[in-house]
N, C-alpha and C. Protein backbone atom coordinates (compact mmCIF):
# COMPACT_ATOMS: atom_id res chain seq x y z
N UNK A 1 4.05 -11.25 1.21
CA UNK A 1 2.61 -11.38 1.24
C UNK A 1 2.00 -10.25 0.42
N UNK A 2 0.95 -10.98 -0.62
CA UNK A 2 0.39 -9.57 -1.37
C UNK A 2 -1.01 -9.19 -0.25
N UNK A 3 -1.28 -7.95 -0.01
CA UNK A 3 -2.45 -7.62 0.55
C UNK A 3 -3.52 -6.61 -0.62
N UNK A 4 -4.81 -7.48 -0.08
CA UNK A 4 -5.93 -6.82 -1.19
C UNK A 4 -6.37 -5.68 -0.60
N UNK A 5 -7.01 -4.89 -0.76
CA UNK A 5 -8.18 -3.94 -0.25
C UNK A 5 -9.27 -3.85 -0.78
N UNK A 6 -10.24 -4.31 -0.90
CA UNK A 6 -11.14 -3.56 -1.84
C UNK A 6 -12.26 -2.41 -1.28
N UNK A 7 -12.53 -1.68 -2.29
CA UNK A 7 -13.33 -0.59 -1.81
C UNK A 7 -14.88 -0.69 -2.22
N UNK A 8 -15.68 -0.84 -1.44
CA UNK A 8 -17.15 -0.78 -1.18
C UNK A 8 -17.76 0.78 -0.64
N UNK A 9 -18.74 1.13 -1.20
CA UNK A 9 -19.53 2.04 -0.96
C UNK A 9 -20.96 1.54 -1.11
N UNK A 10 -21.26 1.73 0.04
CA UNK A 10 -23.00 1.39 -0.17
C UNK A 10 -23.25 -0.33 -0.32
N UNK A 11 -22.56 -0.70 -0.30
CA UNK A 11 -22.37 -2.48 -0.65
C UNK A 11 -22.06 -2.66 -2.15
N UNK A 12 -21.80 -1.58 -2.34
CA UNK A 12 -20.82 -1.69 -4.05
C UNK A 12 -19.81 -2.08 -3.58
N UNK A 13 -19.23 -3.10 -5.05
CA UNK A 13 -17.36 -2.64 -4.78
C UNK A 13 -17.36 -2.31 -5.71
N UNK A 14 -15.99 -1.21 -6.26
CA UNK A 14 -15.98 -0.47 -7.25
C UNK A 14 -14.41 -0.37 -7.62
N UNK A 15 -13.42 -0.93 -6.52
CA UNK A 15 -12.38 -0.68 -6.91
C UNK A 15 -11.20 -1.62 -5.81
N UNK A 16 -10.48 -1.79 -5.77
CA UNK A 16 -9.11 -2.44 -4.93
C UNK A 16 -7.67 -2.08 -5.19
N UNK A 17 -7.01 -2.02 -3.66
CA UNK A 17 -5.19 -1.49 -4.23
C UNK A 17 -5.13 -3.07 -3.72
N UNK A 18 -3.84 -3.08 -4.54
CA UNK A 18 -2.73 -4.74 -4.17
C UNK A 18 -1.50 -3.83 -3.75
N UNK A 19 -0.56 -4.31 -3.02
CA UNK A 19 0.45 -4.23 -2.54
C UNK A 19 1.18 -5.50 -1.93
N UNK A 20 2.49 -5.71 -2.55
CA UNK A 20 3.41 -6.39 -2.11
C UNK A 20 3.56 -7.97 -2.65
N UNK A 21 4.67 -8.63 -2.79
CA UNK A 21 4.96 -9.78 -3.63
C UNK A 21 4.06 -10.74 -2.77
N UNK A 22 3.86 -11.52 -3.42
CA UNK A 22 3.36 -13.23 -2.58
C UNK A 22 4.12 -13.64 -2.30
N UNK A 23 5.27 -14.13 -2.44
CA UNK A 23 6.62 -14.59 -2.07
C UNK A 23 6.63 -16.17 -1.82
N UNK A 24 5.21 -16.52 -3.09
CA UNK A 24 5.00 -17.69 -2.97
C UNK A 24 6.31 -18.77 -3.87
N UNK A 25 6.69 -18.09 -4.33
CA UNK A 25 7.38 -18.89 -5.25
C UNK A 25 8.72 -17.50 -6.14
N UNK A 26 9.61 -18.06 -6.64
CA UNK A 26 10.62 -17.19 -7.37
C UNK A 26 10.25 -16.34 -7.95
N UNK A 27 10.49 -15.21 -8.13
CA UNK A 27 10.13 -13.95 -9.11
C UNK A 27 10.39 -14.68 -10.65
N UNK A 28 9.31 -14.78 -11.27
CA UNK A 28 8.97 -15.42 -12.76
C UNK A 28 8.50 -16.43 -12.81
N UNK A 29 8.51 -17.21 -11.52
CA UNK A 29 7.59 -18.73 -11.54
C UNK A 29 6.99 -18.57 -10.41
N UNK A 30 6.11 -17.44 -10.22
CA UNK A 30 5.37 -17.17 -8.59
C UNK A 30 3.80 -17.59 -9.26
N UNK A 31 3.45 -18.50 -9.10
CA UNK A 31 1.54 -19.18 -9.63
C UNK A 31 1.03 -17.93 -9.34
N UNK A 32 0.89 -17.91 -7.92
CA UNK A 32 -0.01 -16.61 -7.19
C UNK A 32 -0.19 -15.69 -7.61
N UNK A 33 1.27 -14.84 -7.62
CA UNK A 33 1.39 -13.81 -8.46
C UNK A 33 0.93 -13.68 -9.87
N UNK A 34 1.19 -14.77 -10.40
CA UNK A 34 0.79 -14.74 -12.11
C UNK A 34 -1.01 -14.77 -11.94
N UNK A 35 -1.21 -14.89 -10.59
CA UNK A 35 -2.72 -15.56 -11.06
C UNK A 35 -3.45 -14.10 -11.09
N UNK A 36 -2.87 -13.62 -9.80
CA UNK A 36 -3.39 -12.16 -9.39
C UNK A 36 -3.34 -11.15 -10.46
N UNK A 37 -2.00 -11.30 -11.27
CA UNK A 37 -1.67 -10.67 -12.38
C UNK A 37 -2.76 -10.71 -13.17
N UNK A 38 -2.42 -11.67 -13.49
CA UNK A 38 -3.89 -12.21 -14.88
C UNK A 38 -5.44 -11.62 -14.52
N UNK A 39 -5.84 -12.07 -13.17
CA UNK A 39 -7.33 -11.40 -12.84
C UNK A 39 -7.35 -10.16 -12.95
N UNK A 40 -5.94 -9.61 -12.12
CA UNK A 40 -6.51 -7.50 -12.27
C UNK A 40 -6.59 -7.05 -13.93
N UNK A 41 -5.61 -7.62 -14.65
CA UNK A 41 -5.44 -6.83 -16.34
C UNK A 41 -7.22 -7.73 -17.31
N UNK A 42 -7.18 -8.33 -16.32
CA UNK A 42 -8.87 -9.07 -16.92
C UNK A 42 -9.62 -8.24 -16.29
N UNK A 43 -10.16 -7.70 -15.28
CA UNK A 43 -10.65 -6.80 -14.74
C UNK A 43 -10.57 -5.53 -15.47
N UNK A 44 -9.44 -4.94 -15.23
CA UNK A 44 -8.80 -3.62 -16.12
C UNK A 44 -9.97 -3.45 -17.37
N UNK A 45 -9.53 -4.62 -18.26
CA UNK A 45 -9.63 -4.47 -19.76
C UNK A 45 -11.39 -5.26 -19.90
N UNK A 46 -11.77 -5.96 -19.21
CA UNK A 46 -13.14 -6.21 -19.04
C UNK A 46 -14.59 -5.04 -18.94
N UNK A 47 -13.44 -4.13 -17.99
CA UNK A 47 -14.50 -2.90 -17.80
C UNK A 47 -14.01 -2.28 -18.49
N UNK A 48 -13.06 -1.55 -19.10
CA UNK A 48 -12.99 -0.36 -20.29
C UNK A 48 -13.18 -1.18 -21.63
N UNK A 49 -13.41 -2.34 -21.66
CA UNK A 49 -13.46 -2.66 -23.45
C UNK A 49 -15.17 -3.13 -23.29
N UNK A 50 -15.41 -4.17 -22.33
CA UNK A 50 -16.56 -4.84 -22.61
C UNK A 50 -17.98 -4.03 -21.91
N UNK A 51 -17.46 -3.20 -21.25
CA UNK A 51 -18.66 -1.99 -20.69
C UNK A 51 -18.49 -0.47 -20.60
N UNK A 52 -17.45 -0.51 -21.59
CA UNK A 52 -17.16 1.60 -22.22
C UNK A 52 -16.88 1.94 -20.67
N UNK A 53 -16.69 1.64 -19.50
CA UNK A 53 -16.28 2.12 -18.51
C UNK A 53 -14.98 2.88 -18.49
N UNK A 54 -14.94 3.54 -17.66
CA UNK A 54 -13.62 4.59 -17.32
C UNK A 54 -12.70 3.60 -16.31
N UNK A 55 -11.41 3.50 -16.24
CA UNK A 55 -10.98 2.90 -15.45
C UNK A 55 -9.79 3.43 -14.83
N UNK A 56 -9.55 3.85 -13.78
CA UNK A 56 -8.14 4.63 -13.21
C UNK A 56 -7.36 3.38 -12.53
N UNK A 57 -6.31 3.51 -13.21
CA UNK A 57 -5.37 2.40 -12.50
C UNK A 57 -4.04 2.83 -12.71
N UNK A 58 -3.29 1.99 -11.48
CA UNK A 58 -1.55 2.53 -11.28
C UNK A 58 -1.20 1.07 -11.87
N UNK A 59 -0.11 0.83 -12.16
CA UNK A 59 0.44 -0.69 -11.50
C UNK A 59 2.10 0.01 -11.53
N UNK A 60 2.76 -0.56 -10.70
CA UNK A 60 4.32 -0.47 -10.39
C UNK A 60 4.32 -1.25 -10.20
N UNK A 61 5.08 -2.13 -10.70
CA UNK A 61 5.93 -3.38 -11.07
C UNK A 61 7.13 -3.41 -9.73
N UNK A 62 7.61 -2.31 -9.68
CA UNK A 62 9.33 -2.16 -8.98
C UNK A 62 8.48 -2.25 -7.50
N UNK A 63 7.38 -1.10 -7.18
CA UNK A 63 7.15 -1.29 -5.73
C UNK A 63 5.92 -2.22 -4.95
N UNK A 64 5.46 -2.81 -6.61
CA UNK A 64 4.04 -3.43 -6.64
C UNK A 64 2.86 -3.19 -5.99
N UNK A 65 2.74 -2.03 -5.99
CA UNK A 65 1.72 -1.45 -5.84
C UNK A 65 0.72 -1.16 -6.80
N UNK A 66 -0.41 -1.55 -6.75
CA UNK A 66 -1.51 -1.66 -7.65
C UNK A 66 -3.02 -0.83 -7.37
N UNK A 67 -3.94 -0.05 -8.02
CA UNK A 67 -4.87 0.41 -7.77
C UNK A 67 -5.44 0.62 -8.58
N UNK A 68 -6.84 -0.07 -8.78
CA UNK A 68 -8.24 -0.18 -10.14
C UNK A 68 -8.98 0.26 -9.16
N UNK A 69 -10.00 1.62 -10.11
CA UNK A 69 -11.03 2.54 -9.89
C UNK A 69 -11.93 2.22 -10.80
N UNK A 70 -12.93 2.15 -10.46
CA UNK A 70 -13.93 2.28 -11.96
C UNK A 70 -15.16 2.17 -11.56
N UNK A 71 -15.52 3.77 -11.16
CA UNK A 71 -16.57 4.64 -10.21
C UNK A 71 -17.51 4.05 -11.28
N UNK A 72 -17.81 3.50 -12.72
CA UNK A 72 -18.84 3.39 -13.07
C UNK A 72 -20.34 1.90 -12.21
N UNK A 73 -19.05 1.46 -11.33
CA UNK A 73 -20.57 0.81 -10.58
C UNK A 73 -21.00 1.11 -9.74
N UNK A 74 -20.94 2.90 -9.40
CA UNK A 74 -21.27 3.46 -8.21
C UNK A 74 -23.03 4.41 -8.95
N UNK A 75 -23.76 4.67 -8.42
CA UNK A 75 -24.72 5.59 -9.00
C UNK A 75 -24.17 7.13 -9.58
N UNK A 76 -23.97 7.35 -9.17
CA UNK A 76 -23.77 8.80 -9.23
C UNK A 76 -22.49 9.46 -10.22
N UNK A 77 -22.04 8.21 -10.46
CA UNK A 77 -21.27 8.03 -12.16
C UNK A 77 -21.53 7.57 -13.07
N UNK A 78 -22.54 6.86 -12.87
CA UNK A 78 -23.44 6.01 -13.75
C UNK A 78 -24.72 5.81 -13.79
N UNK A 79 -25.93 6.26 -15.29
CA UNK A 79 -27.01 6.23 -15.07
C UNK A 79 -27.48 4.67 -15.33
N UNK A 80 -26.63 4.18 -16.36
CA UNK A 80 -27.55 2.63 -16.56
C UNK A 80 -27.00 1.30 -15.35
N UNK A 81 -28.56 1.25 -15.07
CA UNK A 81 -28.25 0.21 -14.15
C UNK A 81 -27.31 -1.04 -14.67
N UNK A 82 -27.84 -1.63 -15.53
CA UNK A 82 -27.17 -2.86 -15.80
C UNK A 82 -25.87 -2.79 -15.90
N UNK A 83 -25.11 -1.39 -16.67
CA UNK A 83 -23.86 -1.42 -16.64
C UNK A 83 -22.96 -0.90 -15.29
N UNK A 84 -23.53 -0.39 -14.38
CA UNK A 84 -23.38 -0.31 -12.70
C UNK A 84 -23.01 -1.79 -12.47
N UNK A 85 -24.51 -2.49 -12.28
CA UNK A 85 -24.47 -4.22 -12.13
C UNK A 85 -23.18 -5.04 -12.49
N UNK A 86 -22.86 -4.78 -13.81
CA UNK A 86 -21.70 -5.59 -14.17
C UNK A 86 -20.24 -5.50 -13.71
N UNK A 87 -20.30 -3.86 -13.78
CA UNK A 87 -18.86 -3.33 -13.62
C UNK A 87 -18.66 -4.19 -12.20
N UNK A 88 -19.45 -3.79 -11.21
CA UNK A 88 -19.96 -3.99 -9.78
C UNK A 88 -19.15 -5.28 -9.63
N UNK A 89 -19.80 -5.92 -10.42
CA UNK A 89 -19.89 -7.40 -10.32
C UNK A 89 -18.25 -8.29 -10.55
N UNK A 90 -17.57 -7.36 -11.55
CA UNK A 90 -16.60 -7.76 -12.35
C UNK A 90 -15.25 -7.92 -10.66
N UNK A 91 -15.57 -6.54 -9.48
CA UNK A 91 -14.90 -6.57 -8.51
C UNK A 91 -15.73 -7.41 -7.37
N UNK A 92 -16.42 -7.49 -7.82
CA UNK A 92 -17.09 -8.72 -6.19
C UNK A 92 -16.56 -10.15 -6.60
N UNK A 93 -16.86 -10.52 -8.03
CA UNK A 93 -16.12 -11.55 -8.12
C UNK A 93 -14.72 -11.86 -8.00
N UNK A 94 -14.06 -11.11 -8.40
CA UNK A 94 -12.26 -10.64 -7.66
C UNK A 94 -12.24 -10.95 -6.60
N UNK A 95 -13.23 -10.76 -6.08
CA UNK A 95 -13.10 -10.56 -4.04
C UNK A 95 -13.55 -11.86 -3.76
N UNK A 96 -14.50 -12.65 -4.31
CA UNK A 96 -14.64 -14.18 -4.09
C UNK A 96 -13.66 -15.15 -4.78
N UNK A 97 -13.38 -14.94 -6.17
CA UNK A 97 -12.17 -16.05 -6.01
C UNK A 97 -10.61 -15.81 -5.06
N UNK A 98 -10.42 -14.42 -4.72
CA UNK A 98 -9.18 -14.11 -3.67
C UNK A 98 -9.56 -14.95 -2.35
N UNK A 99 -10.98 -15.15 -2.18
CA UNK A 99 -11.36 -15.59 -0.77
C UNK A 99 -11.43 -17.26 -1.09
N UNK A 100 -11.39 -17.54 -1.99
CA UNK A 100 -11.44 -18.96 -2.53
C UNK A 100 -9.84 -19.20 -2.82
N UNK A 101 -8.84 -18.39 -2.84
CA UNK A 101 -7.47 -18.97 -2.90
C UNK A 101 -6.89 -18.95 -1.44
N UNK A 102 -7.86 -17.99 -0.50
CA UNK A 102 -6.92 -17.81 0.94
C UNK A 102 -7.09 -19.55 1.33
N UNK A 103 -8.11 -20.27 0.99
CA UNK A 103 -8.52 -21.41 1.81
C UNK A 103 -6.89 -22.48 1.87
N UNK A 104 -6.04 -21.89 0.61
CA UNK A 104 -4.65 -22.87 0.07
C UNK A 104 -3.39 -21.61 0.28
N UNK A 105 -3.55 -20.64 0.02
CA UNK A 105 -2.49 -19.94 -0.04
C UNK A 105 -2.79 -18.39 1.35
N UNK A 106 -3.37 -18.90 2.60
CA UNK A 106 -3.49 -17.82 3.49
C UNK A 106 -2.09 -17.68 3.85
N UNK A 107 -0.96 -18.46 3.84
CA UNK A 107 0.43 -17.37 3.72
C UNK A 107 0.93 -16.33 3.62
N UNK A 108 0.00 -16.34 2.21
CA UNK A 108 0.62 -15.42 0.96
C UNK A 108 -0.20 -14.42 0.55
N UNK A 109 -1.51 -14.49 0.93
CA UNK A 109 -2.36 -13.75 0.64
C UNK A 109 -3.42 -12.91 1.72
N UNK A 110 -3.35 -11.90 1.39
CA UNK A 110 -4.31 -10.76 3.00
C UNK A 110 -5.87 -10.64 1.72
N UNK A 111 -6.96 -10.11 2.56
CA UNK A 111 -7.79 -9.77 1.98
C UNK A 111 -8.62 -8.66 2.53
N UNK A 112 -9.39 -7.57 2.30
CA UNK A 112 -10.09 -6.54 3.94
C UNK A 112 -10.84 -5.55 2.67
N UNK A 113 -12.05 -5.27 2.97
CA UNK A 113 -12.60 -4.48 2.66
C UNK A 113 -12.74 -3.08 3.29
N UNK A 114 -12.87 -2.17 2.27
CA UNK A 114 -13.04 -0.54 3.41
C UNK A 114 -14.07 -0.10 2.71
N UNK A 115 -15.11 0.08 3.65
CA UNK A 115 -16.36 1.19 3.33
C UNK A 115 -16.34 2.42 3.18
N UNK A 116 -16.53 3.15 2.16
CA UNK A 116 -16.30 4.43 2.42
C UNK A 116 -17.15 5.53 2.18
């Protein structure tokens, strides 16, 4: 089972760790996995290419452990609103289509927010 976290401050989200396989399917033909894959490096590269954002991220492959930062949709790292808004936006939507795959794959998939 992969489990999400994402991190909210203030009703921002700004960031999420993944941990652990889906174990939906074989290592190289896992959907889930490939899907999750695909959204975080779209995420990743969405906010450092398409909004100059800073982005701190791990990924380990071997222990699959995963963690995207990218304080720019928080205030106090960021003065322009709109680019707050987007970054913001780029992890809330993460967090609604994950909640739109639990409805088929709650097996395989955890989801939990932490305020901090």
């Amino acid at each position: 089972m992969t489990k999400v976290v994402f991190l909210r401050r203030d009703g921002v989200y700004y960031g999420f760790r993944e941990q652990g396989h889906t174990g939906y399917g074989e290592a190289g033909d896992d959907v889930l996995c490939a899907a999750l894959s695909a959204m975080t490096m779209l995420i990743i590269n969405a906010a450092e290419v398409a909004y100059a954002s800073d982005v701190e991220y791990t990924i380990d492959e071997e222990t699959t452990n995963i963690s995207v930062v990218c304080r720019s949709a928080l205030p106090e790292f960021e003065e322009d609103e709109r680019k707050r808004y987007a970054v913001s936006g780029l992890f809330l939507a993460y967090y609604y289509q994950l909640n739109d795959l639990l409805e088929e794959y709650y097996d395989f998939l955890e989801i939990d927010v932490v305020d901090e």
